[in-house]
N, C-alpha and C. Protein backbone atom coordinates (compact mmCIF):
# COMPACT_ATOMS: atom_id res chain seq x y z
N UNK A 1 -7.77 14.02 -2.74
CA UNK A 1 -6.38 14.14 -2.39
C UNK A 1 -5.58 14.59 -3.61
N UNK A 2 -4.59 15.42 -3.17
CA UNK A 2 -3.56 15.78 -4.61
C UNK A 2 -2.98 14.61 -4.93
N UNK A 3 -2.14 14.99 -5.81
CA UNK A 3 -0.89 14.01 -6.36
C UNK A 3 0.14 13.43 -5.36
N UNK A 4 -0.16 12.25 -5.01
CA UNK A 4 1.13 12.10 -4.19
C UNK A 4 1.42 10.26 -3.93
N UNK A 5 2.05 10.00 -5.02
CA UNK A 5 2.33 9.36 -5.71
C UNK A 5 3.77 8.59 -4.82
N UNK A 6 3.41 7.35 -4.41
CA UNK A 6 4.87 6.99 -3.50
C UNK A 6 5.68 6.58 -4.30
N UNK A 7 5.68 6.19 -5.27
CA UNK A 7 6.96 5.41 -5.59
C UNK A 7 7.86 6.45 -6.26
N UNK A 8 9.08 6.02 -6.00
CA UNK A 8 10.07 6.59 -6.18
C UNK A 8 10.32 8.63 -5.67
N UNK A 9 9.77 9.12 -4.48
CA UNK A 9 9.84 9.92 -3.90
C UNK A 9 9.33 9.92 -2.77
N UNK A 10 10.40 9.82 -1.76
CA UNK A 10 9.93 10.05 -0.50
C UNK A 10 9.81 11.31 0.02
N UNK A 11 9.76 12.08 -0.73
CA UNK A 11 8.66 13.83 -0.34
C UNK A 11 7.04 13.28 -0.46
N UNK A 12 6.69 13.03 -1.20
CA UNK A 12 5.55 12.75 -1.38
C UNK A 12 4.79 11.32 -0.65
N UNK A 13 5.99 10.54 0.36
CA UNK A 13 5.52 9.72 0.91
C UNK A 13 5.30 10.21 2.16
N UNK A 14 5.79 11.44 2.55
CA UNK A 14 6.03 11.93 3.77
C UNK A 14 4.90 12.96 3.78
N UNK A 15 4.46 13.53 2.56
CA UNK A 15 2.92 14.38 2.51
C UNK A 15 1.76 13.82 2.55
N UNK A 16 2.04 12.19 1.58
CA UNK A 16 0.90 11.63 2.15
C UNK A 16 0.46 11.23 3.73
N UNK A 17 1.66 10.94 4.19
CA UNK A 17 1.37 10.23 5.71
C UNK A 17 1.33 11.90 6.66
N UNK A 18 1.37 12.61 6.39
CA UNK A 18 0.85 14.22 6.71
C UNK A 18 -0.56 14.63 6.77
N UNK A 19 -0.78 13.71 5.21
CA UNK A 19 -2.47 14.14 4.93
C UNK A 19 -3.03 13.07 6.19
N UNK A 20 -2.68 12.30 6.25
CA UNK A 20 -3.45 11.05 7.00
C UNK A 20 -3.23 11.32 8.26
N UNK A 21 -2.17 11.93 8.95
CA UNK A 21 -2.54 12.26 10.06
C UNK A 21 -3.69 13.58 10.52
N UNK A 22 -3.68 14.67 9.52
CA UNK A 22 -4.76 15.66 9.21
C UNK A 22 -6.00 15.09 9.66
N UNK A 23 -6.45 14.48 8.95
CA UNK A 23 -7.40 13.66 8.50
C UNK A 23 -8.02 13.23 10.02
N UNK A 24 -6.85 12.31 10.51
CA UNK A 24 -6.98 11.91 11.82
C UNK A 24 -7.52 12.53 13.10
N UNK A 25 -6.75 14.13 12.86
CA UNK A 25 -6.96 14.98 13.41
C UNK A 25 -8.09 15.51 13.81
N UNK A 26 -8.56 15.55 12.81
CA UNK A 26 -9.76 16.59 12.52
C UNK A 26 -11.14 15.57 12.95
N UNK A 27 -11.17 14.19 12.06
CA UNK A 27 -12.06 13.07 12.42
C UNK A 27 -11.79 13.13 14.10
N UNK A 28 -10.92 12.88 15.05
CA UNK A 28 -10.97 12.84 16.36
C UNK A 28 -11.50 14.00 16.90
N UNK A 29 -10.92 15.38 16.29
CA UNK A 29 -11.69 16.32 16.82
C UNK A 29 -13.09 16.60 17.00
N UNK A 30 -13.81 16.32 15.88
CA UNK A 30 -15.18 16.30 15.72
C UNK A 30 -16.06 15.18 16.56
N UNK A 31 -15.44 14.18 17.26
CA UNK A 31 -16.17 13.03 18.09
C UNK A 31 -15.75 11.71 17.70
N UNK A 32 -15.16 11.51 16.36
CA UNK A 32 -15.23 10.33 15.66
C UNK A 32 -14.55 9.47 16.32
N UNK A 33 -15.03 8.12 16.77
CA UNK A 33 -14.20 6.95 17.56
C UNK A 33 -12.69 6.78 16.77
N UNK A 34 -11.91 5.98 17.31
CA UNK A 34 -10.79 5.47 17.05
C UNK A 34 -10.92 4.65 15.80
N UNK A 35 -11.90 4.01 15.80
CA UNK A 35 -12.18 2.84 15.26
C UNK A 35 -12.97 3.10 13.85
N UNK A 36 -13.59 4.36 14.04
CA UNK A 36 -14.54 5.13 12.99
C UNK A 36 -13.39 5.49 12.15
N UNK A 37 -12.71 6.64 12.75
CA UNK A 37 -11.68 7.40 12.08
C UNK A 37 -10.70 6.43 11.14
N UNK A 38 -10.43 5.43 11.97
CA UNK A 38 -9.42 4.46 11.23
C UNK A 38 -10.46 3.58 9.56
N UNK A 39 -11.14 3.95 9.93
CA UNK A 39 -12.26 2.78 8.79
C UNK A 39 -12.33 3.66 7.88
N UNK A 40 -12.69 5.31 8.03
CA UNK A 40 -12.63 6.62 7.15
C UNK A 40 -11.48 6.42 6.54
N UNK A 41 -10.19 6.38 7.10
CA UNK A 41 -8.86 6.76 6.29
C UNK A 41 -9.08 5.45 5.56
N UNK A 42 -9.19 4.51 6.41
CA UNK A 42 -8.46 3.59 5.58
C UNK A 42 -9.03 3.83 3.82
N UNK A 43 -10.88 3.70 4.26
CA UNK A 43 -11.39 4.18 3.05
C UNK A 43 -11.00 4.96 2.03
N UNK A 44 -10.45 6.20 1.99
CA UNK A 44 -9.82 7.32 1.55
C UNK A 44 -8.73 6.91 1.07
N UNK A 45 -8.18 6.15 1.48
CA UNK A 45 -6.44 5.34 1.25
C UNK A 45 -6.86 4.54 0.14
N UNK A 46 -7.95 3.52 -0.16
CA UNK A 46 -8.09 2.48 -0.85
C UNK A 46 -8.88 3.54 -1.95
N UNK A 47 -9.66 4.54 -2.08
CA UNK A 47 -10.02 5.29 -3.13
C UNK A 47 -8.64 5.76 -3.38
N UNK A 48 -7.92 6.47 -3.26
CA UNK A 48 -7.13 6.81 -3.63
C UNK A 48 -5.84 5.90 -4.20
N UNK A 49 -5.81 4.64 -3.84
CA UNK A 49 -4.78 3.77 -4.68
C UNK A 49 -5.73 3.43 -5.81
N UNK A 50 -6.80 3.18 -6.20
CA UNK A 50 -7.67 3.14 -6.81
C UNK A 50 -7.65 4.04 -8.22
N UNK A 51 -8.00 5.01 -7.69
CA UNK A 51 -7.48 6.32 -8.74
C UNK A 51 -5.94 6.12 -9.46
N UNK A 52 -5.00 5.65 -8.35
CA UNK A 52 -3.57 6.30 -9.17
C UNK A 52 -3.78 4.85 -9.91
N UNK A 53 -3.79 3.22 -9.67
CA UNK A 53 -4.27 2.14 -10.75
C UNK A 53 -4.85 2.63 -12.02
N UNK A 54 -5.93 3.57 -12.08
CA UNK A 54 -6.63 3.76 -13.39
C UNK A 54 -6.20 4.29 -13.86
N UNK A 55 -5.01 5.73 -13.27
CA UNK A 55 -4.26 6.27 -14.42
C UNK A 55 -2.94 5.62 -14.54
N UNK A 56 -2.96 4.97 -14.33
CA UNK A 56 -1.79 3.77 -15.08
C UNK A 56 -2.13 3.36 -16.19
N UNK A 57 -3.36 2.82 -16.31
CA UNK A 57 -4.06 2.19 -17.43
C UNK A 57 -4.17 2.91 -18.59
């Protein structure tokens, strides 16, 4: 995922929740359950807060 960093810009809170519906998209398109798709993002969501934590550090 790019840069998109929530705090203090809600452009970039509104691209992230863009990417995640994408995401959604595409996982449903291909067959992926409700339940699959949701366990993928969430995954993707928690790598990615992950990442922006370490460059804090």
């Amino acid at each position: 995922m790019s840069d998109t960093r929530l705090p203090g810009s809600n452009g970039n809170h509104n691209a992230l929740v863009q990417k995640v519906w994408n995401y959604a998209h595409v996982l449903r398109d291909q067959g992926v359950s409700y339940g699959d798709y949701i366990e993928q993002i969430t995954y993707l969501l928690f790598l990615k807060m992950d990442q922006e934590r370490e460059d804090l550090l």
